[in-house]
PDB file of N, CA and C in Angstrom:
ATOM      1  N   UNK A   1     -14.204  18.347  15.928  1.00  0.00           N
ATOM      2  CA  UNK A   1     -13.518  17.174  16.465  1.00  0.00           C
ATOM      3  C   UNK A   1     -13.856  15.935  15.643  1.00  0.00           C
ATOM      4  N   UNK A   2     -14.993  15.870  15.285  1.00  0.00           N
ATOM      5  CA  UNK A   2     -15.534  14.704  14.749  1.00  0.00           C
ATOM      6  C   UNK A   2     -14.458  14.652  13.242  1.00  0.00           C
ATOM      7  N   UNK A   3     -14.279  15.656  12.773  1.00  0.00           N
ATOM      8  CA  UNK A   3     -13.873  15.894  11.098  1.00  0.00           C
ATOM      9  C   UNK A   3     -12.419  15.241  11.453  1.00  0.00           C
ATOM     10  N   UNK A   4     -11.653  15.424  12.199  1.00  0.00           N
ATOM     11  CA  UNK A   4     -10.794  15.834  12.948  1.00  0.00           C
ATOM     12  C   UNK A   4     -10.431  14.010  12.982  1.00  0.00           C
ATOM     13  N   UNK A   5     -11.306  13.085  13.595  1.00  0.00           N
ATOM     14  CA  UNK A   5     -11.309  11.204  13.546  1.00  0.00           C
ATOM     15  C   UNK A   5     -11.698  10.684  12.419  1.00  0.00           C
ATOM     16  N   UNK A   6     -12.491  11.163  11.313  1.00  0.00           N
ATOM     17  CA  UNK A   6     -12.979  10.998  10.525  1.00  0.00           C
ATOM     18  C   UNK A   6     -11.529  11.039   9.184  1.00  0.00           C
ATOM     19  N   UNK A   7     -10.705  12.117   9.126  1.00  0.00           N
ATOM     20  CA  UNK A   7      -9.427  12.797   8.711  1.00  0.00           C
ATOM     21  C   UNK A   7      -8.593  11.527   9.172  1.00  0.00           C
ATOM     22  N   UNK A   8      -8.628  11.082  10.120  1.00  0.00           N
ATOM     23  CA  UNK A   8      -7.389  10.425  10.329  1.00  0.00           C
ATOM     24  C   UNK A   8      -7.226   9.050  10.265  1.00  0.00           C
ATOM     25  N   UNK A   9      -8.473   8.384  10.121  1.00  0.00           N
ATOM     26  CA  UNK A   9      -9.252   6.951   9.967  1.00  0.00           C
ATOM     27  C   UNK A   9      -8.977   7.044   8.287  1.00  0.00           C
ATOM     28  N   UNK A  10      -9.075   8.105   7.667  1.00  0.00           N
ATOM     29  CA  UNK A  10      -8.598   8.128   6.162  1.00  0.00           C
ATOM     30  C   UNK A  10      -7.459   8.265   5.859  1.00  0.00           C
ATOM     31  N   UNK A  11      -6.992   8.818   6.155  1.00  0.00           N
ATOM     32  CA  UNK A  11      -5.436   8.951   6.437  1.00  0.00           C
ATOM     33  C   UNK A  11      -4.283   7.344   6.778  1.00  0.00           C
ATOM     34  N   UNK A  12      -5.128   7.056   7.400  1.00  0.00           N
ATOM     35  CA  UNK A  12      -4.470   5.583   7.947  1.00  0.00           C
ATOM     36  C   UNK A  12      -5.356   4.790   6.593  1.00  0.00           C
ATOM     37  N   UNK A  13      -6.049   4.449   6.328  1.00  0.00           N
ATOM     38  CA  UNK A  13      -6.734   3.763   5.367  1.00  0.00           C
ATOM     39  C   UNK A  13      -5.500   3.849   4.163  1.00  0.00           C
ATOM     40  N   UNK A  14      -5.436   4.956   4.147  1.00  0.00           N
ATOM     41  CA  UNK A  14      -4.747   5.547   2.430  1.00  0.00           C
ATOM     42  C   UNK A  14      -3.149   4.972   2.655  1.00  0.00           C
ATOM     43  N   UNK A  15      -2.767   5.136   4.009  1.00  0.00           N
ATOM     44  CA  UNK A  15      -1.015   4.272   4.203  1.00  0.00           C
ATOM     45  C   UNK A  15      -1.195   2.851   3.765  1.00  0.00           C
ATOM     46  N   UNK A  16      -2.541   1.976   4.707  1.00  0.00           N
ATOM     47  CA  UNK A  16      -2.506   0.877   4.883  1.00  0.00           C
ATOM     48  C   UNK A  16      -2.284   0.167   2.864  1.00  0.00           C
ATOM     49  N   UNK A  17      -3.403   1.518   2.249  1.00  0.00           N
ATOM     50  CA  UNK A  17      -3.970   1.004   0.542  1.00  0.00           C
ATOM     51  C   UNK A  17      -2.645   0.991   0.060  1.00  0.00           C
ATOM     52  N   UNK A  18      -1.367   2.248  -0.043  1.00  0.00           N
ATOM     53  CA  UNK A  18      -0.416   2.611  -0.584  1.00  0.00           C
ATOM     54  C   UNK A  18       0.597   1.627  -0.417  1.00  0.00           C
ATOM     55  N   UNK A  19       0.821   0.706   1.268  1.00  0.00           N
ATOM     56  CA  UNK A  19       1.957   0.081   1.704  1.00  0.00           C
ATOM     57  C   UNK A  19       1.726  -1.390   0.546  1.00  0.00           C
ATOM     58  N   UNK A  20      -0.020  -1.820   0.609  1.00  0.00           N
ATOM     59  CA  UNK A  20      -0.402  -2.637  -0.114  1.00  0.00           C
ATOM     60  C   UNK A  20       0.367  -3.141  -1.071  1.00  0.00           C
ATOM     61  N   UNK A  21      -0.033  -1.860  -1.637  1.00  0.00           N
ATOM     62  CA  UNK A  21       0.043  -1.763  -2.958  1.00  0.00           C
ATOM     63  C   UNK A  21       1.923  -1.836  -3.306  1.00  0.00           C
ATOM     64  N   UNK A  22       2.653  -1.281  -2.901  1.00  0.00           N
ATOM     65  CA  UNK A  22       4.009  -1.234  -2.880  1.00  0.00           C
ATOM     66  C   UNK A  22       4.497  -2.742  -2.804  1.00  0.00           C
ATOM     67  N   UNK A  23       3.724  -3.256  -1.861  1.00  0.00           N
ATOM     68  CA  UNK A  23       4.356  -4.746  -1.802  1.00  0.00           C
ATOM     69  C   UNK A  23       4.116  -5.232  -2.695  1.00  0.00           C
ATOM     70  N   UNK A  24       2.296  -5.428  -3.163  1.00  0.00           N
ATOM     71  CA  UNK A  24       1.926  -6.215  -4.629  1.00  0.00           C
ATOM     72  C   UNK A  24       3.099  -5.527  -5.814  1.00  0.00           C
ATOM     73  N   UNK A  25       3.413  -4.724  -6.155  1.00  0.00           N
ATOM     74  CA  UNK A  25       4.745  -4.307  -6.817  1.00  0.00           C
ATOM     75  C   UNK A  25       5.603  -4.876  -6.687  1.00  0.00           C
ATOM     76  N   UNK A  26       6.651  -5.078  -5.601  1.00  0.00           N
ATOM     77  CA  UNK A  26       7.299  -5.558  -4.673  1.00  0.00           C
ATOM     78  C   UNK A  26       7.429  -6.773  -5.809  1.00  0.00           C
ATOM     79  N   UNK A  27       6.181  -8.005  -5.254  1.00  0.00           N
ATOM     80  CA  UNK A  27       6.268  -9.269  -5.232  1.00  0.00           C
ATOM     81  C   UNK A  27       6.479  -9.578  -6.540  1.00  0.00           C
ATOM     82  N   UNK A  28       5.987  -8.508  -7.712  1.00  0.00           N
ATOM     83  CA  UNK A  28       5.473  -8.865  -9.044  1.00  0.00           C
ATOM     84  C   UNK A  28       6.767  -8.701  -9.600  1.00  0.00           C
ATOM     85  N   UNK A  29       7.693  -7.880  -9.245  1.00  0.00           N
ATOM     86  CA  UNK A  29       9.244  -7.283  -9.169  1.00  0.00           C
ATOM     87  C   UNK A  29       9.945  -8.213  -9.328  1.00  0.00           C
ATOM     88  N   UNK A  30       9.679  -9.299  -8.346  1.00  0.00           N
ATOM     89  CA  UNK A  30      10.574 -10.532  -7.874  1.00  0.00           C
ATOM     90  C   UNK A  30      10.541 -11.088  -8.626  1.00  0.00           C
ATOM     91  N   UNK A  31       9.112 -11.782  -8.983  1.00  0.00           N
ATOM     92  CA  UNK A  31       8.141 -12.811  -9.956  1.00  0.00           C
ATOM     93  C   UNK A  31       9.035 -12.482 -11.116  1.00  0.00           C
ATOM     94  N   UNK A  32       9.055 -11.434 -11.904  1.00  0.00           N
ATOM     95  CA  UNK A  32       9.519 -11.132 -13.365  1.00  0.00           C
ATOM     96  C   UNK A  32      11.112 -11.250 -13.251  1.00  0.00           C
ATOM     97  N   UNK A  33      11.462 -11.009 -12.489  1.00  0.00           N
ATOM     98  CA  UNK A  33      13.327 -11.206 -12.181  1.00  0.00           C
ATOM     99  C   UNK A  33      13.662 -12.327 -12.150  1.00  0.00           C
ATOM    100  N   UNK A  34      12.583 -13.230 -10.998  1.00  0.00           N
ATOM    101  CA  UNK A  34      12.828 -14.508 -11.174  1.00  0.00           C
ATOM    102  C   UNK A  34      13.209 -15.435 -12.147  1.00  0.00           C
ATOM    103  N   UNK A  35      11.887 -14.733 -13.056  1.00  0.00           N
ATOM    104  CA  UNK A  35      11.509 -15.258 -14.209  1.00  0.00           C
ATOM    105  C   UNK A  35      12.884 -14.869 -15.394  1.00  0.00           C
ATOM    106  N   UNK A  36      13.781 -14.120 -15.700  1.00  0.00           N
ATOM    107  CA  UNK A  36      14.206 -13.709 -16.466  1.00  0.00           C
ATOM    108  C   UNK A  36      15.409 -14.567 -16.425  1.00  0.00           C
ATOM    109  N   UNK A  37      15.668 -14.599 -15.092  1.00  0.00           N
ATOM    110  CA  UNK A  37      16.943 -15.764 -14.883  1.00  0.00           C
ATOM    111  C   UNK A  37      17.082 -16.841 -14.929  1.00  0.00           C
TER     112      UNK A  37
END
């Protein structure tokens, strides 16, 4: 059971790192588009 909360507290960690990260992309996306126009 324990492995079991331990699994899923990482699991959520790794969405929260990935969604992060997608946005910092995201924003940097904008930034350079912005920039081009």
């Amino acid at each position: 059971m324990r492995y079991v909360m331990v699994a899923a507290v990482l699991l959520l960690a790794a969405c929260n790192t990935i969604g992060g990260v997608g946005k910092d992309l995201q924003s940097a996306g904008e930034t350079v588009s912005d920039a081009a126009n």
